[in-house]
C-alpha atoms as a PDB file:
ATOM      1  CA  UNK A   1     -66.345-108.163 -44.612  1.00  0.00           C
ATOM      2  CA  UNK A   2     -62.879-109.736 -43.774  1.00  0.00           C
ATOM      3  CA  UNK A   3     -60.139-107.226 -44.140  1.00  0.00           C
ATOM      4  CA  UNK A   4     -57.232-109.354 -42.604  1.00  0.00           C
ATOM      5  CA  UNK A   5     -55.357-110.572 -45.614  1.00  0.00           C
ATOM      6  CA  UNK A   6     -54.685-109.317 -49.572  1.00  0.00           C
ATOM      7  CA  UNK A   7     -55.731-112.827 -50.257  1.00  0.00           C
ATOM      8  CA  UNK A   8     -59.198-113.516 -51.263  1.00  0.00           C
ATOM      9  CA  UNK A   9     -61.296-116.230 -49.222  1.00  0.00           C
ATOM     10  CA  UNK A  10     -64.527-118.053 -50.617  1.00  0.00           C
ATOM     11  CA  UNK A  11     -66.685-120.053 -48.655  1.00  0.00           C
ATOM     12  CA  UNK A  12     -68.320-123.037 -50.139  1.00  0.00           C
ATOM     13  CA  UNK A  13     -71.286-124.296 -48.011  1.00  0.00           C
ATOM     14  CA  UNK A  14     -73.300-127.142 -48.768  1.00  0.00           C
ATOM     15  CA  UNK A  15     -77.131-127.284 -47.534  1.00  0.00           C
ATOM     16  CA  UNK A  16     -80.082-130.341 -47.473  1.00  0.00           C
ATOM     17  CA  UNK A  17     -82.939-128.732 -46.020  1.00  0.00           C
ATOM     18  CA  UNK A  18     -81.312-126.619 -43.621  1.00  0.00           C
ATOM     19  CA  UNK A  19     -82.286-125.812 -40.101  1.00  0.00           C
ATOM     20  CA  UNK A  20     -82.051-122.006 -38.207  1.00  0.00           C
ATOM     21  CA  UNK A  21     -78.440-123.381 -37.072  1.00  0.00           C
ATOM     22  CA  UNK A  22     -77.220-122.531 -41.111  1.00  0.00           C
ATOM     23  CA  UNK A  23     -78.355-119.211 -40.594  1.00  0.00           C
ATOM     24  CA  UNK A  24     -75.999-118.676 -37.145  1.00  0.00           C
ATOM     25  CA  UNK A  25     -73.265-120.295 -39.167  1.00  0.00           C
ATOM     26  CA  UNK A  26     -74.155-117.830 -41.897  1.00  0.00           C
ATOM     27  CA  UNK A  27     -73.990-114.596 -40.327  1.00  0.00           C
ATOM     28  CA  UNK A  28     -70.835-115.601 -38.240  1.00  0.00           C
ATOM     29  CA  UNK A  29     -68.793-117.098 -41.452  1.00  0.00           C
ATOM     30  CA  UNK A  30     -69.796-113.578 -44.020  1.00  0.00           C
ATOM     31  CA  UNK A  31     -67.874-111.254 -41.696  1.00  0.00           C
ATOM     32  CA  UNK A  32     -64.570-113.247 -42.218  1.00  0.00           C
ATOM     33  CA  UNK A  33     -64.444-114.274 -46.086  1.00  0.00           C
ATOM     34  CA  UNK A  34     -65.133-112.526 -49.407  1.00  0.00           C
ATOM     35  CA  UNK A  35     -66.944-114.541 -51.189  1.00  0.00           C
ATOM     36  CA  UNK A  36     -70.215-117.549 -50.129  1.00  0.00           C
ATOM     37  CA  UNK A  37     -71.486-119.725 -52.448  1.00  0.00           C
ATOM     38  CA  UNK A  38     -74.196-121.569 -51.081  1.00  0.00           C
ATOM     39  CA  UNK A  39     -74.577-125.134 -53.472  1.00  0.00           C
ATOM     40  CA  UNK A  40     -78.203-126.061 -51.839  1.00  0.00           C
ATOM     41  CA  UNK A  41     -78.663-129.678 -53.221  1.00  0.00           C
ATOM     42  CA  UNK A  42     -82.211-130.371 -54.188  1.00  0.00           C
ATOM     43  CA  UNK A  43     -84.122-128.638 -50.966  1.00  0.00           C
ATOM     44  CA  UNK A  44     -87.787-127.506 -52.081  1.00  0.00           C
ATOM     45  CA  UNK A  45     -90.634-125.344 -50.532  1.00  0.00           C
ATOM     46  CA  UNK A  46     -89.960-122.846 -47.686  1.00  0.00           C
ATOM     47  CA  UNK A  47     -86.440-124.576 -47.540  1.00  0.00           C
ATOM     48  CA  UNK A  48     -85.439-123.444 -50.837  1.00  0.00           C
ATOM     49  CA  UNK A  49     -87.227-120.434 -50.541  1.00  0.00           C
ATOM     50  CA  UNK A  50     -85.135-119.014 -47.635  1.00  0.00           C
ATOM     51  CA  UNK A  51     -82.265-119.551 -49.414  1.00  0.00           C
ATOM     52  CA  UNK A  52     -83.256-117.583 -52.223  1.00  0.00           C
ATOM     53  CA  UNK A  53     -84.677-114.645 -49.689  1.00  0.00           C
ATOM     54  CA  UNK A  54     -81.127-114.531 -48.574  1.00  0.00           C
ATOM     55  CA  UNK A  55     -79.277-114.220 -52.143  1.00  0.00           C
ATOM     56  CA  UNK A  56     -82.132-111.836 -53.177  1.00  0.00           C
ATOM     57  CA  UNK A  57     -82.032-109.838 -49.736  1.00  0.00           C
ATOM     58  CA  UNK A  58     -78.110-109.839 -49.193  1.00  0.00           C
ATOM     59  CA  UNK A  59     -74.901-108.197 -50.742  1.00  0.00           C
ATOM     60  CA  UNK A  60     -73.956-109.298 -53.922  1.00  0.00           C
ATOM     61  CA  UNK A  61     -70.683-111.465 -52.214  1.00  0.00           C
ATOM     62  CA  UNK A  62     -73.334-114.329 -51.735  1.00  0.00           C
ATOM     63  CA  UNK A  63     -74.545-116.448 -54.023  1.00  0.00           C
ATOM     64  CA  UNK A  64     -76.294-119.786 -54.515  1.00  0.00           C
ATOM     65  CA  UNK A  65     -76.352-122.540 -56.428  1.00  0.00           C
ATOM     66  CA  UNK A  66     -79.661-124.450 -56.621  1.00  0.00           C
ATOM     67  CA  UNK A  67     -79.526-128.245 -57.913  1.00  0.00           C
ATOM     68  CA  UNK A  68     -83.076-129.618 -58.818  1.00  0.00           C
ATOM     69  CA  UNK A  69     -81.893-133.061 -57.373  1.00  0.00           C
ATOM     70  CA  UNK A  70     -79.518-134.068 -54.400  1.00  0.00           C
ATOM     71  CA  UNK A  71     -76.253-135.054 -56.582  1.00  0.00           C
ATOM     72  CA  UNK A  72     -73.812-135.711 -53.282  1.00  0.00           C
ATOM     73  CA  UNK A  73     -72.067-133.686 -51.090  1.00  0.00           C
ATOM     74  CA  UNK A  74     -68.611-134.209 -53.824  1.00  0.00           C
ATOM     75  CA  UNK A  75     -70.351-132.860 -56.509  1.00  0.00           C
ATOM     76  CA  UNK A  76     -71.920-130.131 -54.988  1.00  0.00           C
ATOM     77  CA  UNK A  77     -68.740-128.820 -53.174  1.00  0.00           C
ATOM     78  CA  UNK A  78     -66.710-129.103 -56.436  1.00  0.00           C
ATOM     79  CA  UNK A  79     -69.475-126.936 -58.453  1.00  0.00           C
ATOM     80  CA  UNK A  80     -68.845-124.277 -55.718  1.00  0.00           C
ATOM     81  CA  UNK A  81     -64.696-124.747 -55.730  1.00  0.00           C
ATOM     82  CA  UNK A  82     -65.075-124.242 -59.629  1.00  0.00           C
ATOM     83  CA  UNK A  83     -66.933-120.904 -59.411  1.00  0.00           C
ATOM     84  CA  UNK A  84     -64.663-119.911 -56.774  1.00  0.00           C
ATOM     85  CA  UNK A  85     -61.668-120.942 -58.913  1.00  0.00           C
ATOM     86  CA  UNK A  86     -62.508-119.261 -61.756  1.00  0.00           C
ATOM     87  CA  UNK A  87     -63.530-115.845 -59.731  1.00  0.00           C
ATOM     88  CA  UNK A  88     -59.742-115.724 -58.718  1.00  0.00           C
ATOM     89  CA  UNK A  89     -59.963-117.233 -54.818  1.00  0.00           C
ATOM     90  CA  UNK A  90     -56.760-117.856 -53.615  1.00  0.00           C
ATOM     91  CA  UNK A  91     -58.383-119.861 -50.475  1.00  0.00           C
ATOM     92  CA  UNK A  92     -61.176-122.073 -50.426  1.00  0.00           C
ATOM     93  CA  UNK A  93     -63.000-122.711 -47.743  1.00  0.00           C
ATOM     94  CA  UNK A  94     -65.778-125.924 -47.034  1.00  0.00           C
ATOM     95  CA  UNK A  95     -68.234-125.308 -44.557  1.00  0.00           C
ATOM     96  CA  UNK A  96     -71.191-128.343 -43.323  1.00  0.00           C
ATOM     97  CA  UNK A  97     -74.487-126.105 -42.993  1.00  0.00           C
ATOM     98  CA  UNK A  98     -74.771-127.090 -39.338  1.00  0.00           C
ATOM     99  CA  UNK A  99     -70.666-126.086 -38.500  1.00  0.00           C
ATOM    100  CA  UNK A 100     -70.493-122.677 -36.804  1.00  0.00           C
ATOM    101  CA  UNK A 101     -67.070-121.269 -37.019  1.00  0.00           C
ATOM    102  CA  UNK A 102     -65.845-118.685 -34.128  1.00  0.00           C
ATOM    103  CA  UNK A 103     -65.401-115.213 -35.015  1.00  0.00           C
ATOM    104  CA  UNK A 104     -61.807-115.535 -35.583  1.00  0.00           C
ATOM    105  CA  UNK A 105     -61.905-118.709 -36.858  1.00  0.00           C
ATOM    106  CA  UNK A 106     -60.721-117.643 -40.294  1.00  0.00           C
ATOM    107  CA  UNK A 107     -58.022-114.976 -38.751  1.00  0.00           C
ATOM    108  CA  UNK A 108     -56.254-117.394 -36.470  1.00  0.00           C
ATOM    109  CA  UNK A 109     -56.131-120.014 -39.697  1.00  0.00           C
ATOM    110  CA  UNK A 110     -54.604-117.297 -41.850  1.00  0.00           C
ATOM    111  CA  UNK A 111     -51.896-116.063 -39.290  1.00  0.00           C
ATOM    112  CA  UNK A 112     -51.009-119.683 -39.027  1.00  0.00           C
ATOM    113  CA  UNK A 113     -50.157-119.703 -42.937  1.00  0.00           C
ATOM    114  CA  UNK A 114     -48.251-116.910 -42.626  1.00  0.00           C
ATOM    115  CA  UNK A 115     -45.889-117.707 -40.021  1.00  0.00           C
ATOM    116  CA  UNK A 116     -45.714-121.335 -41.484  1.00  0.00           C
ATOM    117  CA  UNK A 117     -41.992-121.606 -42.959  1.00  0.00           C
ATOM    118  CA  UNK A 118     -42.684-124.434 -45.533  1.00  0.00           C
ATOM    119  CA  UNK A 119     -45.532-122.549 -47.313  1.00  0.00           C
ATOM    120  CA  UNK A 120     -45.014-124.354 -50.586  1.00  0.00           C
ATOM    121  CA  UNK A 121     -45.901-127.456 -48.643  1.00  0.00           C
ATOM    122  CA  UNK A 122     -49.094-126.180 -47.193  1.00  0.00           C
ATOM    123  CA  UNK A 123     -52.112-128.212 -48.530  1.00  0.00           C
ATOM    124  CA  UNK A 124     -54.759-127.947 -46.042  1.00  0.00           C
ATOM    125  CA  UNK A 125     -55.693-125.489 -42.497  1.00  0.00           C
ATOM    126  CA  UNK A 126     -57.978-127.629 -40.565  1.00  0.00           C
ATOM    127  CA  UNK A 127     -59.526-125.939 -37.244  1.00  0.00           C
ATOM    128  CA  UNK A 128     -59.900-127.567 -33.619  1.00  0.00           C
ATOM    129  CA  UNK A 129     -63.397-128.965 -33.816  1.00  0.00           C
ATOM    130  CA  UNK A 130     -65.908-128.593 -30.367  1.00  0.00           C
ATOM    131  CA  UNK A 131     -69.735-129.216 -29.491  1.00  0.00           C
ATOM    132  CA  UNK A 132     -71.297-126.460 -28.385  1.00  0.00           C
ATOM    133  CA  UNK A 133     -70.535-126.637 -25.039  1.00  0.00           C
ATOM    134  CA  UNK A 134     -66.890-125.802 -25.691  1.00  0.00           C
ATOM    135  CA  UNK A 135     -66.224-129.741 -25.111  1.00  0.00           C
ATOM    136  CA  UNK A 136     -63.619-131.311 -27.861  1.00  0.00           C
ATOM    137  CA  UNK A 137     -65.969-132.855 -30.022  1.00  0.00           C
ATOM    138  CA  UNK A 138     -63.918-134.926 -32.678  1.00  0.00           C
ATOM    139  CA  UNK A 139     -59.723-136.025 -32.234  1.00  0.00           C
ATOM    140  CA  UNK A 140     -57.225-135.297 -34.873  1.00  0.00           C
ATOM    141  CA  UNK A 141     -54.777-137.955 -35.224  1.00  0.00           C
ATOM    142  CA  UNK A 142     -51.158-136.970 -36.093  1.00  0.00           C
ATOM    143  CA  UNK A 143     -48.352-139.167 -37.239  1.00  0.00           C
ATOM    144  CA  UNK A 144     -45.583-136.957 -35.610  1.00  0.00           C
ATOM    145  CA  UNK A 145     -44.085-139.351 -33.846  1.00  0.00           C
ATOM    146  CA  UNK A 146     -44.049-142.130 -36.089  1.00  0.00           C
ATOM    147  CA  UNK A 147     -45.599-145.152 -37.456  1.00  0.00           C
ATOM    148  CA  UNK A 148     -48.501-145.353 -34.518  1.00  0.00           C
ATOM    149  CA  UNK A 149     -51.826-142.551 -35.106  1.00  0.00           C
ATOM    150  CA  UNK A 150     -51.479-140.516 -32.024  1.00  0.00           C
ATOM    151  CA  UNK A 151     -55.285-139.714 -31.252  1.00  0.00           C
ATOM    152  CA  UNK A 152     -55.685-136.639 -29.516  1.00  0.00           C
ATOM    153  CA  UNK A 153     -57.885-133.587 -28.527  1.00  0.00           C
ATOM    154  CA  UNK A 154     -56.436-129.894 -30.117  1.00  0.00           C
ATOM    155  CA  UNK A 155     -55.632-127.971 -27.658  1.00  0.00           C
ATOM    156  CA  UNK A 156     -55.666-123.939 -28.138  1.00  0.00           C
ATOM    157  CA  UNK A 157     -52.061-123.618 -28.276  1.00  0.00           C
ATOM    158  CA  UNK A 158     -51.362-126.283 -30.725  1.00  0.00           C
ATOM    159  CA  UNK A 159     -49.978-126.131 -34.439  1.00  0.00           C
ATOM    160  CA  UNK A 160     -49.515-130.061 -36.018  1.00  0.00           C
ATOM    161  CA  UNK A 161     -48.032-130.203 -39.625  1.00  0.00           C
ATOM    162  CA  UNK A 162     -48.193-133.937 -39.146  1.00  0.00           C
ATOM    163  CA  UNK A 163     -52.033-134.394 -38.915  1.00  0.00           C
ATOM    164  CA  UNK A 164     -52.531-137.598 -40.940  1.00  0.00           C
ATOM    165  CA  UNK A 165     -56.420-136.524 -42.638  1.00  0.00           C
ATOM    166  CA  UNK A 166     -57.900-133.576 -42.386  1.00  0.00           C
ATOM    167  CA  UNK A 167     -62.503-133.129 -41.863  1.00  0.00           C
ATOM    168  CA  UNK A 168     -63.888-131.142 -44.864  1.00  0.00           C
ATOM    169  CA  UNK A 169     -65.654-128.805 -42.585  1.00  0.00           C
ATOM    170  CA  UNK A 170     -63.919-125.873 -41.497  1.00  0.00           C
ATOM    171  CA  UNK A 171     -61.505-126.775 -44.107  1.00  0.00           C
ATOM    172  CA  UNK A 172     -59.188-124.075 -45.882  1.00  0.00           C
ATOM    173  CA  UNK A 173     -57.262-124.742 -48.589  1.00  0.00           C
ATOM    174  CA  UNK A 174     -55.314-122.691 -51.213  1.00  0.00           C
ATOM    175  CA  UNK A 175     -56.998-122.645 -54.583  1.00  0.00           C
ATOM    176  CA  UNK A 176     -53.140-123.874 -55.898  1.00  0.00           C
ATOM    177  CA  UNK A 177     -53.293-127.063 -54.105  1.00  0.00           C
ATOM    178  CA  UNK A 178     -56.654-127.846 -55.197  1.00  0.00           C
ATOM    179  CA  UNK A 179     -55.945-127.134 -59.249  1.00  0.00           C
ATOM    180  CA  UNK A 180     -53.059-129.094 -58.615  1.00  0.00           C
ATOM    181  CA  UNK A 181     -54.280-132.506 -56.333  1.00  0.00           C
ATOM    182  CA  UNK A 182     -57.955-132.400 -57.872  1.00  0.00           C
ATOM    183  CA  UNK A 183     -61.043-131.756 -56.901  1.00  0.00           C
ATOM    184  CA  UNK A 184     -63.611-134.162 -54.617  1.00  0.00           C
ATOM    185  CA  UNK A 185     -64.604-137.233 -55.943  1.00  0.00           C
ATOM    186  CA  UNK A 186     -67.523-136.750 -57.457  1.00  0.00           C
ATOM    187  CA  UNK A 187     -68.473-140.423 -57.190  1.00  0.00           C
ATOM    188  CA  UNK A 188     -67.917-141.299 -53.672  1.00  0.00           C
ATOM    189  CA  UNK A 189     -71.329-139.088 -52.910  1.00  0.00           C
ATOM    190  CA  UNK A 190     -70.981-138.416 -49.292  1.00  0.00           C
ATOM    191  CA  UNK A 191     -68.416-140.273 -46.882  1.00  0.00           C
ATOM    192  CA  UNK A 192     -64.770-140.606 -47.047  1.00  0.00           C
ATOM    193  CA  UNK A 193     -64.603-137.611 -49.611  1.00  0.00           C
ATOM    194  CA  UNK A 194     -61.847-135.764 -47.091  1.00  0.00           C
ATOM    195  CA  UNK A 195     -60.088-138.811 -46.252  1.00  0.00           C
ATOM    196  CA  UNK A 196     -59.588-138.929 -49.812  1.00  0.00           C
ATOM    197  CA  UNK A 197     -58.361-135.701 -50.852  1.00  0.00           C
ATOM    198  CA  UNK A 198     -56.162-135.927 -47.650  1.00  0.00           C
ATOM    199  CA  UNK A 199     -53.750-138.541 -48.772  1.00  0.00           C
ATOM    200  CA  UNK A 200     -54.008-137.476 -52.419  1.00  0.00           C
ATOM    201  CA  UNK A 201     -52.428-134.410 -50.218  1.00  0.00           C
ATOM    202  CA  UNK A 202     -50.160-136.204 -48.516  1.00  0.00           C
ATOM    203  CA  UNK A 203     -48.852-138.067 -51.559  1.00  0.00           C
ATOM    204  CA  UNK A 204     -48.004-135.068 -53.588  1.00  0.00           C
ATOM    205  CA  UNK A 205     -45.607-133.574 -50.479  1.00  0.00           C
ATOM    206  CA  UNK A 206     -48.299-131.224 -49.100  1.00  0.00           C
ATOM    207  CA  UNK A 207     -49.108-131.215 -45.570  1.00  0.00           C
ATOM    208  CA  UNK A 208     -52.132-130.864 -43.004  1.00  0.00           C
ATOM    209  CA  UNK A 209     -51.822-128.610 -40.644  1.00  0.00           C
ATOM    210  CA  UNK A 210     -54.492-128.472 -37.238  1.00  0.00           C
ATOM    211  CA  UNK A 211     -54.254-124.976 -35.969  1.00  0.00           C
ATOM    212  CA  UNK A 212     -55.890-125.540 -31.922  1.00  0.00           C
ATOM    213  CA  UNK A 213     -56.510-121.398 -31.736  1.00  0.00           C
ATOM    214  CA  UNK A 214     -58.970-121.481 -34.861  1.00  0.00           C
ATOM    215  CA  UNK A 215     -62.352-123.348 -33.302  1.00  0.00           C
ATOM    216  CA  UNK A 216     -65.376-125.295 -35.002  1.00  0.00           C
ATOM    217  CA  UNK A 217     -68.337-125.800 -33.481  1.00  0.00           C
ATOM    218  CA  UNK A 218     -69.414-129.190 -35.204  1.00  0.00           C
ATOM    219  CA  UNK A 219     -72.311-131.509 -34.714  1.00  0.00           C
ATOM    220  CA  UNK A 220     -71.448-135.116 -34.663  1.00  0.00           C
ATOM    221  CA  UNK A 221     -75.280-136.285 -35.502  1.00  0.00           C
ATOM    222  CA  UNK A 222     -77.908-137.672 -33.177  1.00  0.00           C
ATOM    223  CA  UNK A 223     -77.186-139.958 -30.223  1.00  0.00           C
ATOM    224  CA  UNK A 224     -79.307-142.654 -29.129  1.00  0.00           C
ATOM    225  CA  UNK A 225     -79.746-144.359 -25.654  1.00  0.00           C
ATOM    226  CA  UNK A 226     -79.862-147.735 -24.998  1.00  0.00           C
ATOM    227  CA  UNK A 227     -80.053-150.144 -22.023  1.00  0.00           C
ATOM    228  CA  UNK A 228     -77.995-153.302 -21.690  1.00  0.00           C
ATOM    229  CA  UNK A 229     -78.898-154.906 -18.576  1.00  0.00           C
ATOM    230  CA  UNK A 230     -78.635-151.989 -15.720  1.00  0.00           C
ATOM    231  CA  UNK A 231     -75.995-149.830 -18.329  1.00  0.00           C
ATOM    232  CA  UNK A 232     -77.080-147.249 -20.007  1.00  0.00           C
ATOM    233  CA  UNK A 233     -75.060-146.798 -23.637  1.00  0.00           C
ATOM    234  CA  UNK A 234     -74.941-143.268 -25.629  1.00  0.00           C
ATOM    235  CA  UNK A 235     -74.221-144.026 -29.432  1.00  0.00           C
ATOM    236  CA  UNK A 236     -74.403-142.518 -32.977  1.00  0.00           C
ATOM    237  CA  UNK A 237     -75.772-144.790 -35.965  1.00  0.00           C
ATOM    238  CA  UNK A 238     -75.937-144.400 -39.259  1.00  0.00           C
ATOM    239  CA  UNK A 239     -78.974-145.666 -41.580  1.00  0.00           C
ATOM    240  CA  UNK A 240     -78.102-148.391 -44.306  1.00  0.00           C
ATOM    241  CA  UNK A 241     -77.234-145.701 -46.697  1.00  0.00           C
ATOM    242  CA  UNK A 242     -74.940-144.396 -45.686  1.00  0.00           C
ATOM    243  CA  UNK A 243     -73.131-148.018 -43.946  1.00  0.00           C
ATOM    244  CA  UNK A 244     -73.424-148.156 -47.716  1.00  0.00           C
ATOM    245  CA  UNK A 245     -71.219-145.504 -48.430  1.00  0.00           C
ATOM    246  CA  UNK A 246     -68.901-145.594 -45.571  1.00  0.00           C
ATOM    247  CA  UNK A 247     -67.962-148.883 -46.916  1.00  0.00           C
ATOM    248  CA  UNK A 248     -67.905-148.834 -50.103  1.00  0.00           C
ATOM    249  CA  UNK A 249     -65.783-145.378 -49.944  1.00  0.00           C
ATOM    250  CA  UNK A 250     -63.508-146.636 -46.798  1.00  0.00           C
ATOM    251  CA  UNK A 251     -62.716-149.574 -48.880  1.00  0.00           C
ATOM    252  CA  UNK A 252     -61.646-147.764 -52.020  1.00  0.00           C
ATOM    253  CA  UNK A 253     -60.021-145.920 -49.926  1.00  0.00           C
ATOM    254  CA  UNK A 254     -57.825-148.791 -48.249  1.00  0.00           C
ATOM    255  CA  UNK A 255     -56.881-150.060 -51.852  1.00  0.00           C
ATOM    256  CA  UNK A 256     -55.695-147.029 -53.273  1.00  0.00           C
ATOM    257  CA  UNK A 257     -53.791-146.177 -49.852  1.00  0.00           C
ATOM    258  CA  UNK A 258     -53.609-148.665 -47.523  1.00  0.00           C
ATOM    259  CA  UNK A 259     -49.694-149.790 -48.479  1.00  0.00           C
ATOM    260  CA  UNK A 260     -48.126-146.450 -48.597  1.00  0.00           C
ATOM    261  CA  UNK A 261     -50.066-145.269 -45.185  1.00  0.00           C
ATOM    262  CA  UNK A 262     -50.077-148.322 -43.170  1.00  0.00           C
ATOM    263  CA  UNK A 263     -51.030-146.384 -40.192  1.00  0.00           C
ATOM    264  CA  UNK A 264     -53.908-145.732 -41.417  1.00  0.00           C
ATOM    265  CA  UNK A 265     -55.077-149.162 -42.785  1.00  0.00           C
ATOM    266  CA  UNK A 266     -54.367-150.643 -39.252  1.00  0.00           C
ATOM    267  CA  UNK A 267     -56.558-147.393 -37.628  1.00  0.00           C
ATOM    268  CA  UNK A 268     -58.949-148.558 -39.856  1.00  0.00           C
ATOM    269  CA  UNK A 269     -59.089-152.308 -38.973  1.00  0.00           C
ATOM    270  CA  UNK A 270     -59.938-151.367 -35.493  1.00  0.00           C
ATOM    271  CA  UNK A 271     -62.348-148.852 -36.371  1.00  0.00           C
ATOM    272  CA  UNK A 272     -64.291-151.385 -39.070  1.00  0.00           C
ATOM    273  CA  UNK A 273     -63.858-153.891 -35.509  1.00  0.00           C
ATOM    274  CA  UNK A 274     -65.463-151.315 -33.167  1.00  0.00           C
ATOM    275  CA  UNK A 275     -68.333-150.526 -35.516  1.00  0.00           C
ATOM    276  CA  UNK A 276     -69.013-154.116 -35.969  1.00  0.00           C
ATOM    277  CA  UNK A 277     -69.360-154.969 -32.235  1.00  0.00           C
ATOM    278  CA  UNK A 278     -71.544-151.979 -31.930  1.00  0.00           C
ATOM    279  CA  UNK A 279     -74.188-152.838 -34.569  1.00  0.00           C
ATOM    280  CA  UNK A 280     -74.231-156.472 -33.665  1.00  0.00           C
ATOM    281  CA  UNK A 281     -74.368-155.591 -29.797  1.00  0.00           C
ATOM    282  CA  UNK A 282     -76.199-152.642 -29.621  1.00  0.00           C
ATOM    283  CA  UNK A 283     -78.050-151.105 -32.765  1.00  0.00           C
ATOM    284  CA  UNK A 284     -81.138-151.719 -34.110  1.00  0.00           C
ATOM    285  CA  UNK A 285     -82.025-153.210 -37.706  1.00  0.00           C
ATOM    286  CA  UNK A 286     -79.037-155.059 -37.841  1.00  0.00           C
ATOM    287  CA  UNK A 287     -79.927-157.463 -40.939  1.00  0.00           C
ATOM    288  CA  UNK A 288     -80.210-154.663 -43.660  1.00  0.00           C
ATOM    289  CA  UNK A 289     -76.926-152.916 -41.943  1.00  0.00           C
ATOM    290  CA  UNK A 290     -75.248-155.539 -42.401  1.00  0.00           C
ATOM    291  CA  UNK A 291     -76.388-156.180 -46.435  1.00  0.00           C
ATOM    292  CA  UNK A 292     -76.092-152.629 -46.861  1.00  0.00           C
ATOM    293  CA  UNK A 293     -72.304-152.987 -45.489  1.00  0.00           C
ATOM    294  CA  UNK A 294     -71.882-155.931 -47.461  1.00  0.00           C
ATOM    295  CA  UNK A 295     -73.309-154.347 -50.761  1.00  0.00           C
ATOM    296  CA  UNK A 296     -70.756-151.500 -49.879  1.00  0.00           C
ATOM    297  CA  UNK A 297     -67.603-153.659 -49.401  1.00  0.00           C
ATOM    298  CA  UNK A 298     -67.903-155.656 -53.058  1.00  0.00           C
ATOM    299  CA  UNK A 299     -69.030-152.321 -54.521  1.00  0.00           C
ATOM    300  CA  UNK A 300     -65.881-150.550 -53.282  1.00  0.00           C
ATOM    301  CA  UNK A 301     -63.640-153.741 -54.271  1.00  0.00           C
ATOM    302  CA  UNK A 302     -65.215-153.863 -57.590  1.00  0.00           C
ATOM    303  CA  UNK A 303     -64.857-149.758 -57.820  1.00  0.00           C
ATOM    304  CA  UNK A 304     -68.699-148.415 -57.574  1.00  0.00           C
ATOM    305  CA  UNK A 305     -69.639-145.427 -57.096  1.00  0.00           C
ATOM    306  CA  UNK A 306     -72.447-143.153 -56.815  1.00  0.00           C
ATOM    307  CA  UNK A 307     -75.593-143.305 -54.565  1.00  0.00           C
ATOM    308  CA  UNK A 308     -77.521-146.492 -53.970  1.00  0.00           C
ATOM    309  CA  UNK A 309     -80.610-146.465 -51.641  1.00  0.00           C
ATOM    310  CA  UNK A 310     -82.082-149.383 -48.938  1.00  0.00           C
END
């Protein structure tokens, strides 16, 4: 177990069905925090099984937290933050099941909160995220220098306070912040949950902090090849779903934040842009994207929230 800091650190992992990658992240993440609860929403058979092999199996520092149903990835993190909470965690950490921290992922997060001057203004420790190659797999964007997003790669030597939004995964926060912004919204279900709790951070005076030494190996989904004349395009899609909820959420999002982070609203007009010109251009079953996108945008005007299938 973890022996680098008085504090105590729980890790809150949420699993669908995981593959053997969970069980890599597993055995690398239990030598560096105190406490795992695993919130496993709605997996059945050898699935669920496994998981309850490992509670059964393991020290008592891990335990799980079996749902009957999938109730969203919002819900199912805040039932582990609670029972983390309430055990006396002073740092909570979120974990995907498929996100495989390094070995001193959690030390080099920790040293950066203690030499960080300003710790009353700490909200979140957010690692430097890579494939597993090593490659930088997903930017931060910072708003050091101003009203533009800078979008750029972590390096290992880097420390940013100004990181406008932080990912969930690899996340740590101190259980203070969190009794004191809120917990996840339960009703955005998956998608735009982080982006969320970010400025909620933001708006309160806390700040976000990308610590480049502290690395994430993080999966960024399946990619799919496609010819256009004699070039050959990589890209990710999502299914209608979740267009659904990236919508729907992004949208709430926008309303509730758009005027006091501007930056962000005009990051997201591009972004909305660039998605469009990929499904019209490039992706496949582009009519129920497209009513799936459109259900999501009047949901998220008119303040829906939950899950809703296609």
């Amino acid at each position: 177990m973890r022996v680098t800091t008085e504090d105590s650190i729980s890790a809150i992992i949420v699993t669908f069905y995981p593959d053997d990658r969970f069980f890599e992240m597993l055995e690398s993440i239990d030598k560096q925090v105190d406490n795992i609860w695993i919130v496993d929403n709605g997996s059945t058979g050898l699935s669920r099984a496994k998981l309850e092999g490992l509670v059964n199996d393991t020290h008592t520092s891990l335990k799980l937290i079996s749902n009957n149903e999938n109730l969203g990835l919002a819900t199912a993190q805040n039932q582990g933050i609670k029972e983390a909470i309430n055990l006396g965690s002073n740092w909570i950490l979120l974990l995907d099941q498929d996100s495989i921290p390094a070995n001193d992922m959690i030390e080099k997060m920790v040293s950066a909160a203690e030499e960080y001057e300003d710790k009353e203004c700490l909200g979140m420790i957010t690692p430097r995220h890579e494939d597993d190659d090593g490659m930088p797999s997903i930017p931060s964007y910072s708003v050091k220098y101003g009203f533009r997003l800078q979008r750029y790669f972590m390096k290992a030597n880097d420390v940013d306070d100004m990181l406008a939004f932080g990912l969930a995964s690899g996340s740590l926060i101190p259980s203070k912040v969190l009794q004191k912004v809120g917990l996840m919204r339960d009703d955005f279900w998956i998608d735009y949950i982080d982006y969320d709790f970010s400025f909620r951070l933001r708006k309160l005076g806390y700040k976000i902090i990308g610590v480049g030494a502290a690395s994430l190996r993080h999966r960024l989904g399946e990619s799919f090849n496609k010819h256009i004349g004699n070039i050959k395009v990589t890209y990710r899609a999502h299914p209608a779903f979740r267009r659904y909820t990236i919508y729907r959420n992004r949208i709430r999002v926008i309303r509730e934040y758009g005027l006091e982070f501007p930056n962000f609203l005009i990051f997201e007009m591009l972004s909305i842009s660039k998605d469009f010109m990929k499904l019209v251009f490039i992706e496949d079953n582009k009519k129920k994207k497209l009513n799936a996108i459109l259900s999501g945008i009047i949901d998220g005007i008119i303040g829906r929230g939950g899950l809703r299938k296609f």
